[in-house]
N, C-alpha and C. Protein backbone atom coordinates (compact mmCIF):
# COMPACT_ATOMS: atom_id res chain seq x y z
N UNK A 1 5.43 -21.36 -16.55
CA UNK A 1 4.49 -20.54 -15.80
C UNK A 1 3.98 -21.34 -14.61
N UNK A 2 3.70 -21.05 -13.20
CA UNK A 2 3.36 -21.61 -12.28
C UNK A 2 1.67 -21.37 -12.49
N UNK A 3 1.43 -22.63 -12.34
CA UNK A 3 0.11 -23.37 -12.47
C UNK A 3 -1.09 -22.76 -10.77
N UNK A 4 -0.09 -22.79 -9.59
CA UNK A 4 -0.67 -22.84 -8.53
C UNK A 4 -0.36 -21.36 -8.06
N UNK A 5 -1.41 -20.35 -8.02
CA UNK A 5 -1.40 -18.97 -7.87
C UNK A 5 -1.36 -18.45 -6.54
N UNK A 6 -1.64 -19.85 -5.92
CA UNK A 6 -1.90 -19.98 -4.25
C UNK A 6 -0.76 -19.85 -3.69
N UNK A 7 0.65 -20.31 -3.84
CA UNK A 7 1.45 -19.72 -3.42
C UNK A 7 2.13 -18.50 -2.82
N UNK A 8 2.30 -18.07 -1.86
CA UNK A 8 3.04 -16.86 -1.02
C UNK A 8 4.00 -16.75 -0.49
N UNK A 9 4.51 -15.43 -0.19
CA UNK A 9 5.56 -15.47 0.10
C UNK A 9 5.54 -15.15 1.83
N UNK A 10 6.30 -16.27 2.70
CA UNK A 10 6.22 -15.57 3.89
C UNK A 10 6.54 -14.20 4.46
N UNK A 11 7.25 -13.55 3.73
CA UNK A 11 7.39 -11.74 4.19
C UNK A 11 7.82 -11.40 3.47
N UNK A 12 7.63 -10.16 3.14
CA UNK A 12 8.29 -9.62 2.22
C UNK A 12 8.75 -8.55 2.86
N UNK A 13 9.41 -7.61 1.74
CA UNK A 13 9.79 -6.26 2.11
C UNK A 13 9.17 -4.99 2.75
N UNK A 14 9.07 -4.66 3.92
CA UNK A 14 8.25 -4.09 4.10
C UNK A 14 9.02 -2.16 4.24
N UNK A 15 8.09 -0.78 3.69
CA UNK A 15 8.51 0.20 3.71
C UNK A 15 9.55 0.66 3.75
N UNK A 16 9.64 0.25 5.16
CA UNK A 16 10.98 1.13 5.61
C UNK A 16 12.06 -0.16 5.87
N UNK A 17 12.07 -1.27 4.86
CA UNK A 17 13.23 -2.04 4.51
C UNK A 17 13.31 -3.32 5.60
N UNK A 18 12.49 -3.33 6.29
CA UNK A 18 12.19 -4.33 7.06
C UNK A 18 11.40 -5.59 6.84
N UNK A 19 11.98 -6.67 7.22
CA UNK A 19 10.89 -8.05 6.82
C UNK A 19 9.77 -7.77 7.20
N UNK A 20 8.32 -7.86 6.63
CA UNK A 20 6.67 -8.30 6.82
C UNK A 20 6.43 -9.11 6.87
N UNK A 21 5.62 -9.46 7.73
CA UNK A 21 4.67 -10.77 7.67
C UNK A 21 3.35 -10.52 7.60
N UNK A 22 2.39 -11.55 7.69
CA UNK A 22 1.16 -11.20 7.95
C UNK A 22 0.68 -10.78 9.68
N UNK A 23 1.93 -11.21 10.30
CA UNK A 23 1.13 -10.75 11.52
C UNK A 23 1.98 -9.45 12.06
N UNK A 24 2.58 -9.09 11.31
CA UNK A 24 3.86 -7.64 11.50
C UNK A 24 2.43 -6.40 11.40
N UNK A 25 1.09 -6.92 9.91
CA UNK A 25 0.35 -5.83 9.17
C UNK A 25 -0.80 -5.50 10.59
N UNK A 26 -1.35 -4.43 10.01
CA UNK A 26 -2.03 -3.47 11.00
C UNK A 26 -3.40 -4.24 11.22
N UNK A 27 -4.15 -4.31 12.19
CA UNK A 27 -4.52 -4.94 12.72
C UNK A 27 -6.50 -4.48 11.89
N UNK A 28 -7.31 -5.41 11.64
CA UNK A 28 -7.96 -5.92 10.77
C UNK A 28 -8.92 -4.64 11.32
N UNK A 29 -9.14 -4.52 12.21
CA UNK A 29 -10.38 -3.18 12.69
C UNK A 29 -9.32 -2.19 13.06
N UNK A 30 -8.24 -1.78 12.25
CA UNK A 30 -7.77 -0.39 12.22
C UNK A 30 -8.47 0.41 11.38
N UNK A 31 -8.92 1.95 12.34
CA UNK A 31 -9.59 3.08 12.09
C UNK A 31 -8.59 4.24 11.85
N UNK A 32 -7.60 4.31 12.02
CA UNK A 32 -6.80 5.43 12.20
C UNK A 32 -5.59 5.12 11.36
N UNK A 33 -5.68 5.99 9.71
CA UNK A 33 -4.59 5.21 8.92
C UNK A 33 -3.46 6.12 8.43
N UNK A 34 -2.17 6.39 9.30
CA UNK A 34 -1.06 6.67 9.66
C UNK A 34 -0.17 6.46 8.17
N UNK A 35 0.79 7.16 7.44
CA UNK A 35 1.54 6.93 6.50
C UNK A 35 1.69 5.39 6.40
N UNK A 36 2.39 5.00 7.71
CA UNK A 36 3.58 3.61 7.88
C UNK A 36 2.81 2.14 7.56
N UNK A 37 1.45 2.59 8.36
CA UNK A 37 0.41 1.42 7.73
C UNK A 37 -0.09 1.33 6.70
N UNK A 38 -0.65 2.71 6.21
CA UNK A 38 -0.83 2.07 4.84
C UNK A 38 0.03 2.03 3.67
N UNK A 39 1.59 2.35 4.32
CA UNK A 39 2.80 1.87 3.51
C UNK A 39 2.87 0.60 3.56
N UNK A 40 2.58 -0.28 4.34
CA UNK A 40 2.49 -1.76 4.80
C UNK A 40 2.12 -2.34 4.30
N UNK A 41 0.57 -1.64 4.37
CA UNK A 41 -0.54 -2.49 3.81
C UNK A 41 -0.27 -2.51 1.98
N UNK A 42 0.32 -1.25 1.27
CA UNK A 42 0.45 -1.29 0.07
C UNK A 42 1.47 -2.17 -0.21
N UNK A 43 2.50 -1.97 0.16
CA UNK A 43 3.58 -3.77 0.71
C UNK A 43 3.38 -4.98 0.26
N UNK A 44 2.71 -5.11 1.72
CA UNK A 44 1.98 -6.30 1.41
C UNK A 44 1.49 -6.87 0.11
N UNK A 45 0.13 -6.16 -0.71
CA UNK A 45 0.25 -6.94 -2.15
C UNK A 45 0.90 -6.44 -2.65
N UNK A 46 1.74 -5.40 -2.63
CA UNK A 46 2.94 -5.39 -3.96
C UNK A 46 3.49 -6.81 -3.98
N UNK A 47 4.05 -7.13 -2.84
CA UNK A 47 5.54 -8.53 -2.56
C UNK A 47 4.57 -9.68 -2.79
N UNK A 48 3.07 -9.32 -2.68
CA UNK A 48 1.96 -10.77 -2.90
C UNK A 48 1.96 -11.37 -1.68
N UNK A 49 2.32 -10.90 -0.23
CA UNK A 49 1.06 -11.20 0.88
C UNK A 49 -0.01 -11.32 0.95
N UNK A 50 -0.89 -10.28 0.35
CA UNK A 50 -2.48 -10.45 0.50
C UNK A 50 -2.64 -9.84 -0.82
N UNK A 51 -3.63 -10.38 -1.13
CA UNK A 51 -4.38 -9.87 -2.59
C UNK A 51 -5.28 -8.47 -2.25
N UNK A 52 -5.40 -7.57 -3.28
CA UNK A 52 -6.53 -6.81 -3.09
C UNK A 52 -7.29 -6.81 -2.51
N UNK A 53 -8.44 -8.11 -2.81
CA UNK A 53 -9.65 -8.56 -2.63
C UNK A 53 -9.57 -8.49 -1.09
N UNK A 54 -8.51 -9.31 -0.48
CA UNK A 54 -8.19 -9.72 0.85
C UNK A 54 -8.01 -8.35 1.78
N UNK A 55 -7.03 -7.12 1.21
CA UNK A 55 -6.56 -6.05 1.52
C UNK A 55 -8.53 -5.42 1.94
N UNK A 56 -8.92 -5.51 0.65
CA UNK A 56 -10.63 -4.44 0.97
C UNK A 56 -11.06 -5.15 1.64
N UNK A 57 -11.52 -6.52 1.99
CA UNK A 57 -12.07 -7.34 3.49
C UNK A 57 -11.88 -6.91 4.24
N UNK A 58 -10.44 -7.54 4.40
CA UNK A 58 -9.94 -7.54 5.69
C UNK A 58 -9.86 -6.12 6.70
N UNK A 59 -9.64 -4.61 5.34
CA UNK A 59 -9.84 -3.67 6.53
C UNK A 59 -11.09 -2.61 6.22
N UNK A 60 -11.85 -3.20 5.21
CA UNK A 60 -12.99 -2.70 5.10
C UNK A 60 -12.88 -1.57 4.27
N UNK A 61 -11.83 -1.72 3.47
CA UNK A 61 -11.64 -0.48 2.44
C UNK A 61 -12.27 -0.58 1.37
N UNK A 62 -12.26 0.71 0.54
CA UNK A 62 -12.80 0.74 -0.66
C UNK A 62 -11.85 0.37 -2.01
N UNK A 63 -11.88 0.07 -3.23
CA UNK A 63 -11.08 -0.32 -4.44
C UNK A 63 -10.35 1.11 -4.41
N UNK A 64 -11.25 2.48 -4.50
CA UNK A 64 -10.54 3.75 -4.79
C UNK A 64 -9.59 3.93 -3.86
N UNK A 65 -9.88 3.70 -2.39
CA UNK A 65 -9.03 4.11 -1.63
C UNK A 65 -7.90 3.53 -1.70
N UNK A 66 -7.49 2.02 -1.64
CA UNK A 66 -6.70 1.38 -1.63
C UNK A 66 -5.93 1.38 -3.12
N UNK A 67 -5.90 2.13 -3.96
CA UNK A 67 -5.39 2.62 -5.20
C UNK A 67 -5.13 3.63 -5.42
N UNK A 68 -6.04 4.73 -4.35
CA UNK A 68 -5.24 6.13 -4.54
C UNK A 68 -4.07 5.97 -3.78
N UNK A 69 -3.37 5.16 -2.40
CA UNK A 69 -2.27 4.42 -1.85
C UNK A 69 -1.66 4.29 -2.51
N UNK A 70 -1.76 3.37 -2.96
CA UNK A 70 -0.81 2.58 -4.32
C UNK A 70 -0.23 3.56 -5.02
N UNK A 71 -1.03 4.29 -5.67
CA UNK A 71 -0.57 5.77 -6.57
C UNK A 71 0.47 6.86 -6.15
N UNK A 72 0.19 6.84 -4.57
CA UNK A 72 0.68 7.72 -4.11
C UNK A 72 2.16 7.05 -3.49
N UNK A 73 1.64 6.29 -3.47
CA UNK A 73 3.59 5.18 -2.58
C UNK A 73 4.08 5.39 -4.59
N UNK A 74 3.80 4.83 -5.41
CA UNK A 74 4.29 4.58 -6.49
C UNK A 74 4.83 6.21 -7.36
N UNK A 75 3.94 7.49 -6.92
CA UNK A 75 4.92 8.94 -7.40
C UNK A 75 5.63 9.43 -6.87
N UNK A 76 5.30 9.48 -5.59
CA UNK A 76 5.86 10.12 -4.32
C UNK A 76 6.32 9.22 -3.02
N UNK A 77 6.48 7.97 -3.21
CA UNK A 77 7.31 7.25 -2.15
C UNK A 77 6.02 7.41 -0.50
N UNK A 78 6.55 7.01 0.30
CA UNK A 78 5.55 7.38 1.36
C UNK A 78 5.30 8.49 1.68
N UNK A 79 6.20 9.31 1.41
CA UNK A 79 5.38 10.87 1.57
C UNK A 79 4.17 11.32 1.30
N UNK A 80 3.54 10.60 0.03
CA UNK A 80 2.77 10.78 -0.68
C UNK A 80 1.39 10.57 -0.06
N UNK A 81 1.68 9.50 0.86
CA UNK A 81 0.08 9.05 1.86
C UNK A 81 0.17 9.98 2.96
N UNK A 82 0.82 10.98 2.74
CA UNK A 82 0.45 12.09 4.46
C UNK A 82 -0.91 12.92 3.34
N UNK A 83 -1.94 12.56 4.53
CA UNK A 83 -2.78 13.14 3.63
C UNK A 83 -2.99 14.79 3.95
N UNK A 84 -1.79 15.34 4.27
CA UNK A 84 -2.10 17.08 4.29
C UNK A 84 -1.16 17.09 3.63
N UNK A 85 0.15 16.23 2.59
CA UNK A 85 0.34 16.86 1.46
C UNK A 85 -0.32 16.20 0.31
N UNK A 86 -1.18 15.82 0.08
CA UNK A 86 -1.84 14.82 -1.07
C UNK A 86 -2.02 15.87 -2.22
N UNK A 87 -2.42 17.35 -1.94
CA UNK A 87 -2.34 17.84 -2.91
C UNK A 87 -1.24 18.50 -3.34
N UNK A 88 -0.60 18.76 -2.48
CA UNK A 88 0.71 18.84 -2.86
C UNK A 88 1.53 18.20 -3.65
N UNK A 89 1.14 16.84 -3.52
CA UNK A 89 2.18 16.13 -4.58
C UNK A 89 1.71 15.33 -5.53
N UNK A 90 0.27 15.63 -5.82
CA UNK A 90 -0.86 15.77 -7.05
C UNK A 90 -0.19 16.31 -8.19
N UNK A 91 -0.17 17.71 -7.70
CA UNK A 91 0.61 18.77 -8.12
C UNK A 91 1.79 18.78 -9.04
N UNK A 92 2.65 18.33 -8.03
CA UNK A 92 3.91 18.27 -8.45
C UNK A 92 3.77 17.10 -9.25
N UNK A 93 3.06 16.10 -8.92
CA UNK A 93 3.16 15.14 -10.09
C UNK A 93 2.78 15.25 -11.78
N UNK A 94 1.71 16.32 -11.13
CA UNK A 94 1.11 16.89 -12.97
C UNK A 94 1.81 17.55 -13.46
N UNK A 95 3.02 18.55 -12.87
CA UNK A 95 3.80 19.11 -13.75
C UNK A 95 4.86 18.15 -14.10
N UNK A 96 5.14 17.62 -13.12
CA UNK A 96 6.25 16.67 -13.79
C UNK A 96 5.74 15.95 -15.51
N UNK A 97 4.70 15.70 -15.74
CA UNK A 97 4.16 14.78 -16.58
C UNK A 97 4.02 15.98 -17.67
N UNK A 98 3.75 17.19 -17.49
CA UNK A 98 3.96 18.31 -18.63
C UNK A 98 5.28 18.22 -19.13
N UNK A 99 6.15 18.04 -18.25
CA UNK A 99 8.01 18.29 -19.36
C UNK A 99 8.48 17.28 -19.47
């Protein structure tokens, strides 16, 4: 088991199959949050760029918000963060989980 947790990875995979870095991610006082960024930003700590903690700092988010993301990249792929289909694929996710 690695002892030193501090370790990172210089880029990882980002969305749409492209290398990330930390300076590729959306910029720290972004107001306006677009599918692709916060596909990025969910990215990012998936591959272990930035931690959570770092993710809600750095852009001033909330725990819920930055997990309903996560949720939504993880049922529905990035589609899932257009937030005029969010209920849409709420939806479709609850029936799926009925059969």
């Amino acid at each position: 088991m690695i002892e030193n947790q501090k370790i990172r990875p210089a880029q990882v995979i980002g969305p749409l199959g492209e290398p990330l870095t930390i300076d590729d991610l959306p910029a720290p006082e972004t107001k306006r949050w677009v599918v692709r960024r916060k596909a990025e930003v969910v990215a990012a700590v998936n591959g272990g760029l930035l931690t959570i903690d770092e993710v809600l700092e750095r852009y001033n988010l909330t725990l819920e918000e930055f997990a309903s993301w996560q949720r939504a990249v993880d049922r529905s792929g990035m589609q899932g963060l257009r937030v005029t289909r969010i209920q849409h694929y709420r939806d479709l996710y609850e029936r799926q989980l009925k059969y």
